[in-house]
Structure formats: C-alpha cells, structure tokens
N, C-alpha and C. Protein backbone atom coordinates (compact mmCIF):
# COMPACT_ATOMS: atom_id res chain seq x y z
N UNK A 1 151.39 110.52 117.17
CA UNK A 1 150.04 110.48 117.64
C UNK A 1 149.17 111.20 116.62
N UNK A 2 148.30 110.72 116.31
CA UNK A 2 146.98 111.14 115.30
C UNK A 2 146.13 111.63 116.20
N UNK A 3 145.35 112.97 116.21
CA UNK A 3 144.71 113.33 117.43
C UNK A 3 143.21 114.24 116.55
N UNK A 4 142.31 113.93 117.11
CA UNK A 4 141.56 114.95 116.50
C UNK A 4 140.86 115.99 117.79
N UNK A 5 140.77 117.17 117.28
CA UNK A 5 139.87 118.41 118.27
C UNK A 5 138.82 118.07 118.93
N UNK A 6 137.91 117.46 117.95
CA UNK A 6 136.46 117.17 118.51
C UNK A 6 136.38 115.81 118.89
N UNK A 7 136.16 115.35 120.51
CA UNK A 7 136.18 114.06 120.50
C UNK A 7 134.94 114.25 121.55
N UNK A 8 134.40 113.16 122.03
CA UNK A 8 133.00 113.30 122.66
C UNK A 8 132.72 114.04 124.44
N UNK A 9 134.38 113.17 124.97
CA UNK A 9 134.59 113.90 126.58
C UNK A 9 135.65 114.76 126.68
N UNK A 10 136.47 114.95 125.78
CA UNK A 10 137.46 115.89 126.23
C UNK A 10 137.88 116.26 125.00
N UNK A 11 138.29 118.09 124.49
CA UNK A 11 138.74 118.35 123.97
C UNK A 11 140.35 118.30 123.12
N UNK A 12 140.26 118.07 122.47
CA UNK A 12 141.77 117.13 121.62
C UNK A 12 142.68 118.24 121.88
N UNK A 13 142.76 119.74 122.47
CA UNK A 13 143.28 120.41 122.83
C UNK A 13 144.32 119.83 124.87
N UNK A 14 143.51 120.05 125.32
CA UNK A 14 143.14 119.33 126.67
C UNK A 14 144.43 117.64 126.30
N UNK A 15 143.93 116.71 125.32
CA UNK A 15 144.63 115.76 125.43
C UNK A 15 146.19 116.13 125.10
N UNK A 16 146.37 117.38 124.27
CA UNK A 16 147.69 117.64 123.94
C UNK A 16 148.66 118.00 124.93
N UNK A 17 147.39 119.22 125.85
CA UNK A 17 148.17 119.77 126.61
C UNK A 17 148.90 118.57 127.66
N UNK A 18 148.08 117.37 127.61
CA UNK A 18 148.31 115.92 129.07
C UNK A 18 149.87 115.81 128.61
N UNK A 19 149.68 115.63 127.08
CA UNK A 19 150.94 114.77 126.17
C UNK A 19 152.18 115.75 126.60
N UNK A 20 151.85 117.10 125.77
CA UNK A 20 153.03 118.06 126.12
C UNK A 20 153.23 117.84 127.59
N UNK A 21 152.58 118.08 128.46
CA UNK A 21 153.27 117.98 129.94
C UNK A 21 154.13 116.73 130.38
N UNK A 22 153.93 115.57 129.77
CA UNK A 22 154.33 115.10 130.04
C UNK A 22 155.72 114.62 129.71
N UNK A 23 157.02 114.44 130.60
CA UNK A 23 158.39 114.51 129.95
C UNK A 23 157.90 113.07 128.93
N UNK A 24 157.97 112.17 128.98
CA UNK A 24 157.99 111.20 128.36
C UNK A 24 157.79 111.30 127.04
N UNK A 25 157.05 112.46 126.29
CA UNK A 25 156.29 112.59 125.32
C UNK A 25 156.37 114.16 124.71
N UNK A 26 157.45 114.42 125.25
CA UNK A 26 157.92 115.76 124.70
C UNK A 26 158.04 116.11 123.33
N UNK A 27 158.72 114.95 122.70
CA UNK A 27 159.20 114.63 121.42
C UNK A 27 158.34 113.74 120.59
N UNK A 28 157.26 113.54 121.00
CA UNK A 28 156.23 112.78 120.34
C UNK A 28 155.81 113.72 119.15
N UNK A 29 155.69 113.08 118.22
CA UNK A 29 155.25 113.87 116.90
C UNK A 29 153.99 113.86 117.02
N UNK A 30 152.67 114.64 116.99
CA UNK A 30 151.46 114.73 117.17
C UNK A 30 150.62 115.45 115.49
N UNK A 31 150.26 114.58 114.86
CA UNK A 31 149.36 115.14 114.13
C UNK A 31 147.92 115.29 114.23
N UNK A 32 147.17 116.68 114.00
CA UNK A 32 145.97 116.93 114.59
C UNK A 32 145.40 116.97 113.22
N UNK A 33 144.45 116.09 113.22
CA UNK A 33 143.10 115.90 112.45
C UNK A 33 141.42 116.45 112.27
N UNK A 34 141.52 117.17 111.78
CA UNK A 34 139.81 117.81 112.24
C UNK A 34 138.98 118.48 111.16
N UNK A 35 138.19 118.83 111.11
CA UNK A 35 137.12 119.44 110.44
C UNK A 35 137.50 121.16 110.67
N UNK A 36 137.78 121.11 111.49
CA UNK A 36 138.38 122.98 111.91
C UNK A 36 139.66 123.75 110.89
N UNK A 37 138.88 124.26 109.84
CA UNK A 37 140.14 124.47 109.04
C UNK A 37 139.98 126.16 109.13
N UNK A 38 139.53 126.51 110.62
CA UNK A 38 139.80 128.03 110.67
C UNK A 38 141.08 128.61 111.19
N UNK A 39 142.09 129.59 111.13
CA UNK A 39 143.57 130.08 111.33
C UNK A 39 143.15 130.20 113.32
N UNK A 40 142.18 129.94 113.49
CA UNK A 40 142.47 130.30 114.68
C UNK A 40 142.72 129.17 115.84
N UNK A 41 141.67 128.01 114.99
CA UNK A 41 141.97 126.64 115.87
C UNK A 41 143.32 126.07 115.15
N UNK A 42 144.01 126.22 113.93
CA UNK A 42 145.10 125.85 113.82
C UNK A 42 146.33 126.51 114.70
N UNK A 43 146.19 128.06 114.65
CA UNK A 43 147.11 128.60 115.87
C UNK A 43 146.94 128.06 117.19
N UNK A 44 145.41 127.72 117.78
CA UNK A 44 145.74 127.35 118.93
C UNK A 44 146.32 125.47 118.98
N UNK A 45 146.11 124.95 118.09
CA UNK A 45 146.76 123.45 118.13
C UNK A 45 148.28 123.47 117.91
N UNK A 46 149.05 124.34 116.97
CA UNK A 46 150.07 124.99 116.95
C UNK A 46 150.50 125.09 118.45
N UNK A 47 150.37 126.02 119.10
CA UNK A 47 150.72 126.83 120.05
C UNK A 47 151.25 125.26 121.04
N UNK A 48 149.84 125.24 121.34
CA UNK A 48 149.50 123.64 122.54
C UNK A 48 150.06 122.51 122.33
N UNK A 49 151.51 122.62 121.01
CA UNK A 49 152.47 121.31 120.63
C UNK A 49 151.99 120.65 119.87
N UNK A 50 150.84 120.91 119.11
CA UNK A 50 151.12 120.18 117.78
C UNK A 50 152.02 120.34 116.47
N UNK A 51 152.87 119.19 116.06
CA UNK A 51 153.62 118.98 114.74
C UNK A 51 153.19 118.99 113.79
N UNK A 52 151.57 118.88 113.57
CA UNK A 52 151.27 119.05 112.25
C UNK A 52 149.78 119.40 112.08
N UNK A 53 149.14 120.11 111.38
CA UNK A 53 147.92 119.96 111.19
C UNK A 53 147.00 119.46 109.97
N UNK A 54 146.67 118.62 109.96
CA UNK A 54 145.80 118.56 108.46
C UNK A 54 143.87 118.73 108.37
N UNK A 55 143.18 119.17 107.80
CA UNK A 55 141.91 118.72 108.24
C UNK A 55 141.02 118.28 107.26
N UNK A 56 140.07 117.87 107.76
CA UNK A 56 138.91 116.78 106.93
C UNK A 56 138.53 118.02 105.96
N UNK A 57 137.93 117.33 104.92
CA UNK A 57 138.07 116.19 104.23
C UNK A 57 139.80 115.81 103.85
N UNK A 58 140.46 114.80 104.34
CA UNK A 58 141.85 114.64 103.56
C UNK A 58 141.87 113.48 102.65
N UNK A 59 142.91 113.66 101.85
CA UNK A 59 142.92 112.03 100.82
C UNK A 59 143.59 111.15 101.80
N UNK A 60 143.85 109.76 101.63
CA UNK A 60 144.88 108.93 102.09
C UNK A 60 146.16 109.17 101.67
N UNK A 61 146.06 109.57 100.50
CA UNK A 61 147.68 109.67 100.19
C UNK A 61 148.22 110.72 100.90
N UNK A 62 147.19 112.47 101.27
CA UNK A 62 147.67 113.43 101.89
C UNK A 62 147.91 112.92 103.20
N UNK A 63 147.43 111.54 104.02
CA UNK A 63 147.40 111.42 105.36
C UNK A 63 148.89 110.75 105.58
N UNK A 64 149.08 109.69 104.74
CA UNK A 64 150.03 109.35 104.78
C UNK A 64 151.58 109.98 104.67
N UNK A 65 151.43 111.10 103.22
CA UNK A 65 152.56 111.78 103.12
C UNK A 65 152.79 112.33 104.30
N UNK A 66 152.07 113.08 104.78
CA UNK A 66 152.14 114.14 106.38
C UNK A 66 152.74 112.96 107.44
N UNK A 67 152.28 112.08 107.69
CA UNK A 67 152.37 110.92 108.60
C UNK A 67 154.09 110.45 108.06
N UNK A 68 154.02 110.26 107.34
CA UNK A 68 155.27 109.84 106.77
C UNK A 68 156.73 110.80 106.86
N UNK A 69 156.13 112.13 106.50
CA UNK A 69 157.08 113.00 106.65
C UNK A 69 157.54 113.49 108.37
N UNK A 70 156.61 113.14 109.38
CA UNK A 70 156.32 113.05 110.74
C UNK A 70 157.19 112.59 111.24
N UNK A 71 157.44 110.93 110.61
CA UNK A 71 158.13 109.93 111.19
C UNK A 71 159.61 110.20 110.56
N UNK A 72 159.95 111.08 109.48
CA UNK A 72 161.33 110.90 109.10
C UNK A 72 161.55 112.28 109.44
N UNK A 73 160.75 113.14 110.14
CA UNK A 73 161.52 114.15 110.64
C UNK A 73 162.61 114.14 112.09
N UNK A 74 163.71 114.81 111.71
CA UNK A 74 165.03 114.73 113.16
C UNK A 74 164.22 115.08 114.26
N UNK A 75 164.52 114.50 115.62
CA UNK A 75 163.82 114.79 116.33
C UNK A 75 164.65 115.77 117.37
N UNK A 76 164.20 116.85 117.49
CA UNK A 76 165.12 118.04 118.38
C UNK A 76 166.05 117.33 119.48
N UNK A 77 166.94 118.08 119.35
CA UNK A 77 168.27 118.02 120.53
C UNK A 77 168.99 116.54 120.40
N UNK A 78 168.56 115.70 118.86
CA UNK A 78 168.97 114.53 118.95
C UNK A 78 170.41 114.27 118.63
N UNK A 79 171.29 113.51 118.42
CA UNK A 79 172.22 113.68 117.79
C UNK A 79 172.78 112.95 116.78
C-alpha cells in the first residue's frame, strides 16, 4: 500500500491504524509518502505500522527502488 499523511477527510495515520487492525492486512507492506520529512511524523508513521517511509519531493527511480525492495522483502513468520 502507497499511503500518504495528508489526505483531504482522514488522516493517513487513522487509515494505517484501520489497516494494522485489521487481521487480513497485518503483513501488508505499507509505504508512506508525504511532504513531512520531520523525525517526529516519521516516528509516529513508524510506530502506527508503517514499512517504509519516503517523502516528497522523491525521484521515480527512488519510488520504485523502495517499492521494489517492499515487495521482495520476507514477510514475517513466513516460511
């Protein structure tokens, strides 16, 4: 999931927390996208289950590598 912080009705925080709660989506890889490149909204997207953070301005190639490295990471407790 590609997710960004600032969205118009609900905070991209808020949508993580839906995702994390939910069993289905435990293991969903979530990368968060945003303009917020302060240590404190990255700790709290951290914290709230995000897998990755990158923020604007990014290149395509940085979106992809991250995205890419996302999808070939093991996914916990797998075997």
């Amino acid at each position: 999931m590609v997710l960004d912080l600032n969205m118009p009705d609900m905070h991209g925080l808020e949508v993580l927390g839906f995702v994390r709660a939910n069993q289905k989506f435990q293991q969903l890889p979530v990368l968060v996208l945003t303009t917020r490149d302060d240590d404190g909204s990255r700790t709290a997207a951290m914290q709230a289950g995000a897998t990755s953070y990158l923020t604007k301005p990014f290149t395509p190639q940085a979106l992809l590598t991250e995205a890419r490295g996302l999808i070939e990471r093991p996914v916990e407790g797998a075997r």
